[in-house]
N, C-alpha and C. Protein backbone atom coordinates (compact mmCIF):
# COMPACT_ATOMS: atom_id res chain seq x y z
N UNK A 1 -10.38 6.84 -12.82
CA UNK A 1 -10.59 5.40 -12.86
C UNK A 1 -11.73 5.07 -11.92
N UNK A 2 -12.88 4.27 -12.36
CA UNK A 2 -13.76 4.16 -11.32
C UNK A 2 -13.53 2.63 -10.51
N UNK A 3 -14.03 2.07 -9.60
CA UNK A 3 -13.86 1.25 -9.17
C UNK A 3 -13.87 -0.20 -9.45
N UNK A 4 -14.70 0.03 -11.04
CA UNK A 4 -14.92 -1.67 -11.44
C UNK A 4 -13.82 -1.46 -12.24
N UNK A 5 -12.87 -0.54 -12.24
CA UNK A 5 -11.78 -0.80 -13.58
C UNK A 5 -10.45 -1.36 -12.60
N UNK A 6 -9.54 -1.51 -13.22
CA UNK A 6 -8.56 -1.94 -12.36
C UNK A 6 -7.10 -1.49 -12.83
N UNK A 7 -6.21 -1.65 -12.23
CA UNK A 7 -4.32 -1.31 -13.00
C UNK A 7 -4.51 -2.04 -13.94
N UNK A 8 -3.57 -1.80 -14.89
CA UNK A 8 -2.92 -2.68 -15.27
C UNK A 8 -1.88 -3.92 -15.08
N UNK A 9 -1.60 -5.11 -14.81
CA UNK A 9 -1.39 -5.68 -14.50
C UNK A 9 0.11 -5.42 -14.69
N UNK A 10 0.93 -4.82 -15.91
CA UNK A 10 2.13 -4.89 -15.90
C UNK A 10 2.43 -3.12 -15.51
N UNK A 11 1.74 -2.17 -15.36
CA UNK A 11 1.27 -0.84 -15.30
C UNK A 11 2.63 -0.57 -16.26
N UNK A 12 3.80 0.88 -15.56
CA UNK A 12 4.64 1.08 -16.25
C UNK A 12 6.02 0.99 -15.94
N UNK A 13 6.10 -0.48 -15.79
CA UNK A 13 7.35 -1.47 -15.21
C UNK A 13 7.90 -1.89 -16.19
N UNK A 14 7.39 -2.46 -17.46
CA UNK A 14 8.48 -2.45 -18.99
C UNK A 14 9.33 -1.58 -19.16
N UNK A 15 8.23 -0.35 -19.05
CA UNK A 15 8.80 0.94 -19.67
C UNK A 15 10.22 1.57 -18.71
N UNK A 16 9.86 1.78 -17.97
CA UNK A 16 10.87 2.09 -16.69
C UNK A 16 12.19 1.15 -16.15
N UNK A 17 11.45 -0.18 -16.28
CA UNK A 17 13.05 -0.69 -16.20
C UNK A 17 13.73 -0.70 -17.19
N UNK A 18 13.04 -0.87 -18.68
CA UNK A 18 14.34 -1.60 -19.84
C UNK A 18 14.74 0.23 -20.27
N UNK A 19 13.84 1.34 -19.92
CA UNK A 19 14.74 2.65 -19.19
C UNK A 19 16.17 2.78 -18.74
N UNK A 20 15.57 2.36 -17.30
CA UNK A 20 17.06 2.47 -16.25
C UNK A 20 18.41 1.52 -16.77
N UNK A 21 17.79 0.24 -17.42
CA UNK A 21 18.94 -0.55 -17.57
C UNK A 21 19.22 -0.21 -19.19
N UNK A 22 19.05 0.74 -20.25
CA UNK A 22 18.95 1.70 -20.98
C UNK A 22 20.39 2.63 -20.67
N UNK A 23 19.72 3.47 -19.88
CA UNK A 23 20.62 4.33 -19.73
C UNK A 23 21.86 3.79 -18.59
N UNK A 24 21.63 2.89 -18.01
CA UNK A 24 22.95 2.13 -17.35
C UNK A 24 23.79 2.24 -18.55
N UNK A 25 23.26 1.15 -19.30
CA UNK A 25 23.98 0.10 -20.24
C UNK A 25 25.32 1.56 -20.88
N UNK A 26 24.22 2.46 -21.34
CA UNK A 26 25.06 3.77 -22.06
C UNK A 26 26.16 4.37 -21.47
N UNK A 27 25.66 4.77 -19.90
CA UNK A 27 27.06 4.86 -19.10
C UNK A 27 28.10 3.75 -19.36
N UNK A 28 27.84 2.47 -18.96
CA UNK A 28 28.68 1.63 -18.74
C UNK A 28 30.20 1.85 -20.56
N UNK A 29 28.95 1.44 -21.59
CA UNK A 29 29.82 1.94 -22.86
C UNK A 29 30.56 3.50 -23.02
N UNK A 30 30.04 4.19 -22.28
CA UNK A 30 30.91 5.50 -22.29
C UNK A 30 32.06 5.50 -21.38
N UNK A 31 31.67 5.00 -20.03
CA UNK A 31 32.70 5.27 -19.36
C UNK A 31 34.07 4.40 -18.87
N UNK A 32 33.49 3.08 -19.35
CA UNK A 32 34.11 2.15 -19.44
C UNK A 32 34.83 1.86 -20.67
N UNK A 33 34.46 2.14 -21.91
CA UNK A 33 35.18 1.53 -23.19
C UNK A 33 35.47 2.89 -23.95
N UNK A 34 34.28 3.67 -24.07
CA UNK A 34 34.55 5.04 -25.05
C UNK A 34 35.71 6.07 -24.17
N UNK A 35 35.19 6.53 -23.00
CA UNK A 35 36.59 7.03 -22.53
C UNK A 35 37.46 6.24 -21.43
N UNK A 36 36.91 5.61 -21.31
CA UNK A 36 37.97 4.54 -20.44
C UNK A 36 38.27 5.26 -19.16
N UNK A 37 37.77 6.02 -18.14
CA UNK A 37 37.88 6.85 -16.94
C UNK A 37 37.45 6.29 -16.29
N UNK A 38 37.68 6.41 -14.77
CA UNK A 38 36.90 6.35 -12.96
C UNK A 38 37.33 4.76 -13.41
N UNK A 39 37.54 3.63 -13.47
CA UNK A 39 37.41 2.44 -13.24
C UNK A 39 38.97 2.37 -11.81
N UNK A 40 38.27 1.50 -11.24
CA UNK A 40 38.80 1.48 -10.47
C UNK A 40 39.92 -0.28 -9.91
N UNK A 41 40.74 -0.11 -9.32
CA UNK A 41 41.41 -1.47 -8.85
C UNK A 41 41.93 -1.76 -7.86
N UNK A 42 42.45 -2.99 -7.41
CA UNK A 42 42.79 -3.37 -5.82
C UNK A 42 41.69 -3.17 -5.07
N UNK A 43 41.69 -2.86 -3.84
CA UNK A 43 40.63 -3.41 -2.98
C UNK A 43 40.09 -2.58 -3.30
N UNK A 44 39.70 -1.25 -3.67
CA UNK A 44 38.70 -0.60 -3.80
C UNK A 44 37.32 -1.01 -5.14
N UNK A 45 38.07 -1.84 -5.74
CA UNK A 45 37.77 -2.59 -6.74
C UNK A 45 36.82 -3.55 -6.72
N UNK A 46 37.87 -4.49 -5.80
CA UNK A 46 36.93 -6.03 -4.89
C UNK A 46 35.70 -5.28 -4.27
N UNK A 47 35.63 -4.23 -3.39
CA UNK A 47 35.00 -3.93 -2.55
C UNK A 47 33.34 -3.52 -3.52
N UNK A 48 33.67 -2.49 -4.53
CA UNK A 48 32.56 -2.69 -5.14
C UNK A 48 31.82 -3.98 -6.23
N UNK A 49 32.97 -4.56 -6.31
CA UNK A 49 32.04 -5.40 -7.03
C UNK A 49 31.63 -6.55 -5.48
N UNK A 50 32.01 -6.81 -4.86
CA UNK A 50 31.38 -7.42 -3.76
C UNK A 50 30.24 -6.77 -3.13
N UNK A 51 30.02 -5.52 -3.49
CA UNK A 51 28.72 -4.98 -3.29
C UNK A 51 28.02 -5.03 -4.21
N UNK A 52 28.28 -5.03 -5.21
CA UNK A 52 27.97 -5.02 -7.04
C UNK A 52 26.87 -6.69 -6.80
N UNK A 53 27.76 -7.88 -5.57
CA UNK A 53 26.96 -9.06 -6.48
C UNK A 53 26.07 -9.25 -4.83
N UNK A 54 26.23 -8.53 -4.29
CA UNK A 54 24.96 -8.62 -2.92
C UNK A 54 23.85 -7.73 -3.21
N UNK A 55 23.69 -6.53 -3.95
CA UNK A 55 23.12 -5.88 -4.25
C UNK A 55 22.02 -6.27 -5.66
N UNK A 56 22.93 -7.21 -6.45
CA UNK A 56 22.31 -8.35 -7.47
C UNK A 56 21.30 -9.03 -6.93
N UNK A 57 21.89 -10.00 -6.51
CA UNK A 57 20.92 -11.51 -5.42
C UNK A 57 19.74 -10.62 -4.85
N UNK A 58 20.38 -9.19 -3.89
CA UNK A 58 19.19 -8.70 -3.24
C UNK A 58 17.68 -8.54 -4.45
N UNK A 59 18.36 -7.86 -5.31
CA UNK A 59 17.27 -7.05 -5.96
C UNK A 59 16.78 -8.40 -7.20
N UNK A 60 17.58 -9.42 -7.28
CA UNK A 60 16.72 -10.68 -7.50
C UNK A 60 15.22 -11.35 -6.80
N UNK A 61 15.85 -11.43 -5.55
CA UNK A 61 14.79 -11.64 -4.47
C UNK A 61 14.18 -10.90 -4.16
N UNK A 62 14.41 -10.22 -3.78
CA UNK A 62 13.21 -8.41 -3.64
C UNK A 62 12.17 -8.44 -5.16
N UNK A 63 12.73 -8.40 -5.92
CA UNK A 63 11.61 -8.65 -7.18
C UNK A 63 11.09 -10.47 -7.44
N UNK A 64 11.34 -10.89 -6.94
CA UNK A 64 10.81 -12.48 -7.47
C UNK A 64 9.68 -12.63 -6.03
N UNK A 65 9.82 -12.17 -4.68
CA UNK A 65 8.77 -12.19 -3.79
C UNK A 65 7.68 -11.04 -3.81
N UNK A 66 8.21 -10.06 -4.35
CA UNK A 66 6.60 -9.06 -4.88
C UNK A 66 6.23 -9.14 -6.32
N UNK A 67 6.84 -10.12 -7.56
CA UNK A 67 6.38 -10.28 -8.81
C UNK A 67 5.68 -12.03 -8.36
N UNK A 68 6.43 -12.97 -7.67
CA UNK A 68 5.39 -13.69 -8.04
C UNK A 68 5.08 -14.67 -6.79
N UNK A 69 6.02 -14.45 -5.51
CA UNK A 69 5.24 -14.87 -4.53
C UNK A 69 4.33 -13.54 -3.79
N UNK A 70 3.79 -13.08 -3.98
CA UNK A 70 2.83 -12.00 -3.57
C UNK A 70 1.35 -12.01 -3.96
N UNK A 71 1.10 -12.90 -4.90
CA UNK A 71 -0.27 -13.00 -5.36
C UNK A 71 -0.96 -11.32 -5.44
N UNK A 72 0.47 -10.34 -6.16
CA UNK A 72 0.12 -9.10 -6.72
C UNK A 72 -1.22 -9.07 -7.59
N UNK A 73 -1.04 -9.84 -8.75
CA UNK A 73 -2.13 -10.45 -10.13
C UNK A 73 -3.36 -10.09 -9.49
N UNK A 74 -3.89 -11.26 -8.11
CA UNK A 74 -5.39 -11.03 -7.89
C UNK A 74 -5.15 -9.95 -7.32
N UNK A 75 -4.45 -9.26 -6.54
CA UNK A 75 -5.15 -7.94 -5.98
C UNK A 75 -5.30 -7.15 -6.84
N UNK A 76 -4.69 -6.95 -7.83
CA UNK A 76 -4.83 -6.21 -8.89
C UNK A 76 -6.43 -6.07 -9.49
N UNK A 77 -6.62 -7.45 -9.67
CA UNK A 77 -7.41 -7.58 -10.94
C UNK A 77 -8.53 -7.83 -9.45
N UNK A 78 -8.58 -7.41 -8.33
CA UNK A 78 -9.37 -7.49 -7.83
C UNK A 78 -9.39 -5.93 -6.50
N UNK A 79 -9.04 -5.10 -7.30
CA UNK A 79 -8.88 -4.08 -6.73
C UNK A 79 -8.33 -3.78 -5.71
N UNK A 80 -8.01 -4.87 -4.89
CA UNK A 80 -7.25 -4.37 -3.12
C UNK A 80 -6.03 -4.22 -3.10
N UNK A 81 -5.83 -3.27 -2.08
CA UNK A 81 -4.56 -2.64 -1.98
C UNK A 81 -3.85 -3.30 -0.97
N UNK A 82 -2.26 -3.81 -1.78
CA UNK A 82 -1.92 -5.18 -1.29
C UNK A 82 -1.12 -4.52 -0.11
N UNK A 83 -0.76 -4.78 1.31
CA UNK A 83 0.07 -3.52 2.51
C UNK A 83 0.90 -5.03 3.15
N UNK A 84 0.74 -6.01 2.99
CA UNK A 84 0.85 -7.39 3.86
C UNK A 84 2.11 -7.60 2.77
N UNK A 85 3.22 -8.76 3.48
CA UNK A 85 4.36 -9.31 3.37
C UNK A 85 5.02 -8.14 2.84
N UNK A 86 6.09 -8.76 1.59
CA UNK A 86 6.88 -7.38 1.16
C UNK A 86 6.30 -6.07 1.53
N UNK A 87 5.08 -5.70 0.95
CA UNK A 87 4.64 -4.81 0.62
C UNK A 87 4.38 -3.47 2.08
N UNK A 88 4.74 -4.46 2.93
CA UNK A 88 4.88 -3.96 4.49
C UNK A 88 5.89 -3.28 4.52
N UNK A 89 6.94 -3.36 3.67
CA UNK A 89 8.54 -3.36 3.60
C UNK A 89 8.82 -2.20 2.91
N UNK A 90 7.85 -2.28 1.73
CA UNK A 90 8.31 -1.31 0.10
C UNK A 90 7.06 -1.49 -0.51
N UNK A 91 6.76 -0.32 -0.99
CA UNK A 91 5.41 -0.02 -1.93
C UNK A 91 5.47 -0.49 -3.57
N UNK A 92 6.85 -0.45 -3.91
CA UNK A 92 7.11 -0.86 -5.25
C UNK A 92 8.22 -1.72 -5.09
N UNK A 93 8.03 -3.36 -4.47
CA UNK A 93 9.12 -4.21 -4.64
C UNK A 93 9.81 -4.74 -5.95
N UNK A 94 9.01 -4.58 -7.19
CA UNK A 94 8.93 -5.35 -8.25
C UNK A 94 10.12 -4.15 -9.00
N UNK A 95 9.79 -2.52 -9.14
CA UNK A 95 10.61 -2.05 -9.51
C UNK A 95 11.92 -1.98 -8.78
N UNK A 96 11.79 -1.44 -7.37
CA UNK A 96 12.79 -1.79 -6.28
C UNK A 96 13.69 -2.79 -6.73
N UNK A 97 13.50 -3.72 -6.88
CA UNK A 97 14.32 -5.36 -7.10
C UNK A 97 15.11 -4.92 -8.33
N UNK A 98 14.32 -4.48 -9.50
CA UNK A 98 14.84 -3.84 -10.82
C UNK A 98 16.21 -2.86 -10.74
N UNK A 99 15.26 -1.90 -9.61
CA UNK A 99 16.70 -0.60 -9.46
C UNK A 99 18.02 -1.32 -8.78
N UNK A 100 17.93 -2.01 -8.22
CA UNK A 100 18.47 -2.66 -6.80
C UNK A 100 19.55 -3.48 -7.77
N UNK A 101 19.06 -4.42 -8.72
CA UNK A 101 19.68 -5.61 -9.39
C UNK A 101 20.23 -4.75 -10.62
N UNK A 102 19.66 -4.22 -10.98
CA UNK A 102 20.40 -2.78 -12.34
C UNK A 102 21.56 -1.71 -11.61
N UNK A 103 21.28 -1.48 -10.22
CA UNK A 103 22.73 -0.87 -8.95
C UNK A 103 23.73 -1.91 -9.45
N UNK A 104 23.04 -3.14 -8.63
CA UNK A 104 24.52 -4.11 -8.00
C UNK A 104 25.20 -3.91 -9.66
N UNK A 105 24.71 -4.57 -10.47
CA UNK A 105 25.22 -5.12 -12.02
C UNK A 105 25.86 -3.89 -12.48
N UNK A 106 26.00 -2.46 -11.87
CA UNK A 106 26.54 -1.37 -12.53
C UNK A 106 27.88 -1.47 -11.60
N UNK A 107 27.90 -1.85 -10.28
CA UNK A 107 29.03 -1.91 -9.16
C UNK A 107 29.88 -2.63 -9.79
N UNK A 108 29.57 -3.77 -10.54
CA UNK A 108 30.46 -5.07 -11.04
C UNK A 108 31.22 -4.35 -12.01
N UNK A 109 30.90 -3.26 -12.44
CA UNK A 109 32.08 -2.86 -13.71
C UNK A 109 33.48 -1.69 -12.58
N UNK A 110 32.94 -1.68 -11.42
CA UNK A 110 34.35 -1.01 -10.43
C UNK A 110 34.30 0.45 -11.01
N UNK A 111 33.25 1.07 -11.47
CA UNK A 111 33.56 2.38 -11.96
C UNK A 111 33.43 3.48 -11.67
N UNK A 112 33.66 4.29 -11.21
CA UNK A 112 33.19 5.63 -10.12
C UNK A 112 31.95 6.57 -10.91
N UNK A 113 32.44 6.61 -12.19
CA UNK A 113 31.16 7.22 -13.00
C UNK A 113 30.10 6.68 -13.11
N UNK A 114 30.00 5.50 -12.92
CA UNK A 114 28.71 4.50 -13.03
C UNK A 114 27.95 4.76 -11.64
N UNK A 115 28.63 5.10 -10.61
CA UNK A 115 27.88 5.35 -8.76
C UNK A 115 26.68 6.33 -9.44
N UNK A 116 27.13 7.83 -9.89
CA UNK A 116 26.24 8.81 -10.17
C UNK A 116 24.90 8.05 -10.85
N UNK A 117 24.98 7.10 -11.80
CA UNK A 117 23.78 6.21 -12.69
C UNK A 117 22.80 6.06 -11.69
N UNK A 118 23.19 5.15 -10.29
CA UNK A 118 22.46 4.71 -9.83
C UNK A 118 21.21 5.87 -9.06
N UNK A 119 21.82 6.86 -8.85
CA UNK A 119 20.87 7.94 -8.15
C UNK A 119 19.80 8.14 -9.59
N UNK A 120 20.43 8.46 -10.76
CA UNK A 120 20.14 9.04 -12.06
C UNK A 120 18.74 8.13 -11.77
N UNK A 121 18.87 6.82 -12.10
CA UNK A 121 17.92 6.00 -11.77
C UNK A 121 17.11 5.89 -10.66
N UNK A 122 17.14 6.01 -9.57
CA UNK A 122 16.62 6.24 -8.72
C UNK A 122 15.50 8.01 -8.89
N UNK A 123 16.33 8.85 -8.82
CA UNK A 123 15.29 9.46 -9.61
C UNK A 123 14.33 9.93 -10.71
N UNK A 124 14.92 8.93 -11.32
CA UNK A 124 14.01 8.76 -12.58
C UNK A 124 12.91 7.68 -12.49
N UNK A 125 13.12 6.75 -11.44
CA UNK A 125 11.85 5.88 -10.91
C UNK A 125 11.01 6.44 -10.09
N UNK A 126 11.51 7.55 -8.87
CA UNK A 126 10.87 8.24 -7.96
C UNK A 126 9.91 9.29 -8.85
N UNK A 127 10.38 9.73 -9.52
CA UNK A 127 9.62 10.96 -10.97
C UNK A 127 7.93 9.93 -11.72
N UNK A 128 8.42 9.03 -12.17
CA UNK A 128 7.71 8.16 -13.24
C UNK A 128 6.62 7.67 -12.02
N UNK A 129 6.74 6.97 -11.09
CA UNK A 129 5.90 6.65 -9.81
C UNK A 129 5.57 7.56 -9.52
N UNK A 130 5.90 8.73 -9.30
CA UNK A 130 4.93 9.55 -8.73
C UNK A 130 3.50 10.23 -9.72
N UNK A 131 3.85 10.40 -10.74
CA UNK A 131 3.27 10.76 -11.85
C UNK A 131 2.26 9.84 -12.58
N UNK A 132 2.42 8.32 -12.34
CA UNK A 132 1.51 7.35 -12.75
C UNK A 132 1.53 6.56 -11.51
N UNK A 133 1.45 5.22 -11.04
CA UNK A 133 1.01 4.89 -10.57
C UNK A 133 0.32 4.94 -9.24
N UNK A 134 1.25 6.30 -8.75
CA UNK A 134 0.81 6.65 -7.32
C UNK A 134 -0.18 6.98 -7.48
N UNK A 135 -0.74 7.83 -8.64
CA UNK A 135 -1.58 9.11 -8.52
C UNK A 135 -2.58 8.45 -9.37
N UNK A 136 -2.69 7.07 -9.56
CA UNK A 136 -4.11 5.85 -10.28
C UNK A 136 -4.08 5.19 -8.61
N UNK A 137 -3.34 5.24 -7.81
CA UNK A 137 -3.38 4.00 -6.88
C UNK A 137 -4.42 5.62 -5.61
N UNK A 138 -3.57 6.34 -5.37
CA UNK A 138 -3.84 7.41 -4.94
C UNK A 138 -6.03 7.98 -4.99
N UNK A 139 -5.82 7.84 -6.55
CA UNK A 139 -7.59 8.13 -7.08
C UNK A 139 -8.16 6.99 -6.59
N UNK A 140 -8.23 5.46 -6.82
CA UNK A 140 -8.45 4.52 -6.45
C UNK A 140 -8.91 3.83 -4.94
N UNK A 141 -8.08 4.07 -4.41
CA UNK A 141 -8.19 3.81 -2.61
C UNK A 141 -7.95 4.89 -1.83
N UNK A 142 -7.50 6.18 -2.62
CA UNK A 142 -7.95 8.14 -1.41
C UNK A 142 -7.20 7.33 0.07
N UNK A 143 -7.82 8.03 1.11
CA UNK A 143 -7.32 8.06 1.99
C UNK A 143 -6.22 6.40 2.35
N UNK A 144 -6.84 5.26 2.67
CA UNK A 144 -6.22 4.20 2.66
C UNK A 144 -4.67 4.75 1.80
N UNK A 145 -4.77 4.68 0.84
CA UNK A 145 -3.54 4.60 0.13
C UNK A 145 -2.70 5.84 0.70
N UNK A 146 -3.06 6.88 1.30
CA UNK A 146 -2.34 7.83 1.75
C UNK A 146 -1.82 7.43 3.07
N UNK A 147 -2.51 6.83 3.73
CA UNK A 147 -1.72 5.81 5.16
C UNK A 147 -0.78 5.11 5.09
N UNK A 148 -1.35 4.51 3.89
CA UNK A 148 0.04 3.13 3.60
C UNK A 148 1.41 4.32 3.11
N UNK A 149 1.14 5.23 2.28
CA UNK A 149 2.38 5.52 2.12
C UNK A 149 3.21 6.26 3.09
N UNK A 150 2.31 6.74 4.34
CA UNK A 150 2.86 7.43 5.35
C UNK A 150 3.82 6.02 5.99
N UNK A 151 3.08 5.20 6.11
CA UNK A 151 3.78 3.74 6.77
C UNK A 151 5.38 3.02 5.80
N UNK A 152 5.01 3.19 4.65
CA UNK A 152 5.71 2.32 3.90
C UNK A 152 6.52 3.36 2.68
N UNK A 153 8.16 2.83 2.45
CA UNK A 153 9.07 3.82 1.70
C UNK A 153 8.37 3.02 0.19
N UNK A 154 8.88 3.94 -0.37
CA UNK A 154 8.55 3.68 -2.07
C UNK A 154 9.57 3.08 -2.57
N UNK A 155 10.57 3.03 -2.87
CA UNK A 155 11.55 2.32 -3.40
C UNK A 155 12.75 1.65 -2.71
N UNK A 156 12.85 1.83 -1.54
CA UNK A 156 13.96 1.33 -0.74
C UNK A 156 13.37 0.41 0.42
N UNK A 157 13.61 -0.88 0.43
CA UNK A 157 12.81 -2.12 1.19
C UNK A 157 13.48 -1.15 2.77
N UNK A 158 12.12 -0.55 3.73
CA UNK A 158 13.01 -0.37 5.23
C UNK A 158 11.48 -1.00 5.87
N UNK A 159 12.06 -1.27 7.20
CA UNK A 159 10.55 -1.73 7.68
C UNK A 159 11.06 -0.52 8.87
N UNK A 160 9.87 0.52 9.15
CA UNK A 160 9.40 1.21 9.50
C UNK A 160 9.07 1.78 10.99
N UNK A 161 9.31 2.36 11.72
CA UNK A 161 9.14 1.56 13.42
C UNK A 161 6.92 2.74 13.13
C-alpha cells in the first residue's frame, strides 16, 4: 500500500464480527436447545448473567467511543495513526466492543459450554488482525506502528503503565 492510498474505512469488521456472533449464535442453538447441557442455575446462574449484562453495556460503549466518538473516518481517510483517547487503551476498540458485547450476550444464556465460545472468538479475532489489518497498518506507518503496539493491547481495553 503506498502512502496516498488509505484502509478501508470499514476494513474487515463486517466480516469478523457477523463471524463471531455466527458462530456464538451456533453454540448457543447446540448447547442450549439441541442438547440441552452445561446450563446452569441459582446463583451461579445470576452471577453469570450479571456478568453477561456488564460485559454488554461495556462492549456497547467501548465500540460506540472508537466507532464514532473517535473521529476514526478522518484518520483513516487521512492516513494518521490514531494512539490518543480510546486508542491509548486498545488498538482495536471497535472490534473489542464487538467481542466484549458478543461475551456478555453469550453469559446471559448461564451456559458453561458457551464460556469456551468466548476464547474461540477471541482467537479467531487475534488470527484475522494479525493477518490483515496489522500487517496494512504495520506496511503503512513501519516503525511508529510497532511502538504503539509495544504500548497498547490489541483487543482487551488495559491502560498500560
Amino acid at each position: 500500500m503506498n502512502k496516498k492510498e488509505h484502509l478501508p474505512i470499514f476494513g474487515i469488521g463486517p466480516f469478523l464480527v457477523i463471524g463471531m456472533a455466527i458462530i456464538t449464535a451456533v453454540a448457543v442453538v447446540l448447547f442450549c436447545y439441541v442438547f440441552n447441557i452445561g446450563t446452569l442455575s441459582g446463583f451461579p446462574a445470576t452471577l453469570l448473567r450479571a456478568v453477561g449484562v456488564i460485559l454488554t453495556i461495556a462492549g456497547i460503549i467501548i465500540w460506540f467511543i472508537g466507532a464514532v466518538r473517535s473521529d476514526m473516518d478522518e484518520n483513516i481517510k487521512g492516513n494518521r495513526l490514531k494512539t490518543n483517547g480510546i486508542y491509548a487503551w486498545v488498538r482495536n476498540p471497535m472490534y473489542s466492543g464487538w467481542w466484549i458485547l458478543i461475551s456478555g450476550s453469550s453469559l446471559l444464556w448461564h451456559n458453561v459450554w458457551l464460556i469456551p465460545v468466548i476464547f474461540i472468538n477471541w482467537c479467531i479475532m487475534t488470527v484475522v488482525l494479525k493477518n490483515t489489518e496489522e500487517k496494512w497498518l504495520r506496511d503503512l506507518y513501519g516503525q511508529d506502528y510497532e511502538d504503539y503496539c509495544k504500548r497498547v493491547n490489541r483487543c482487551i481495553p488495559w491502560k498500560r503503565n
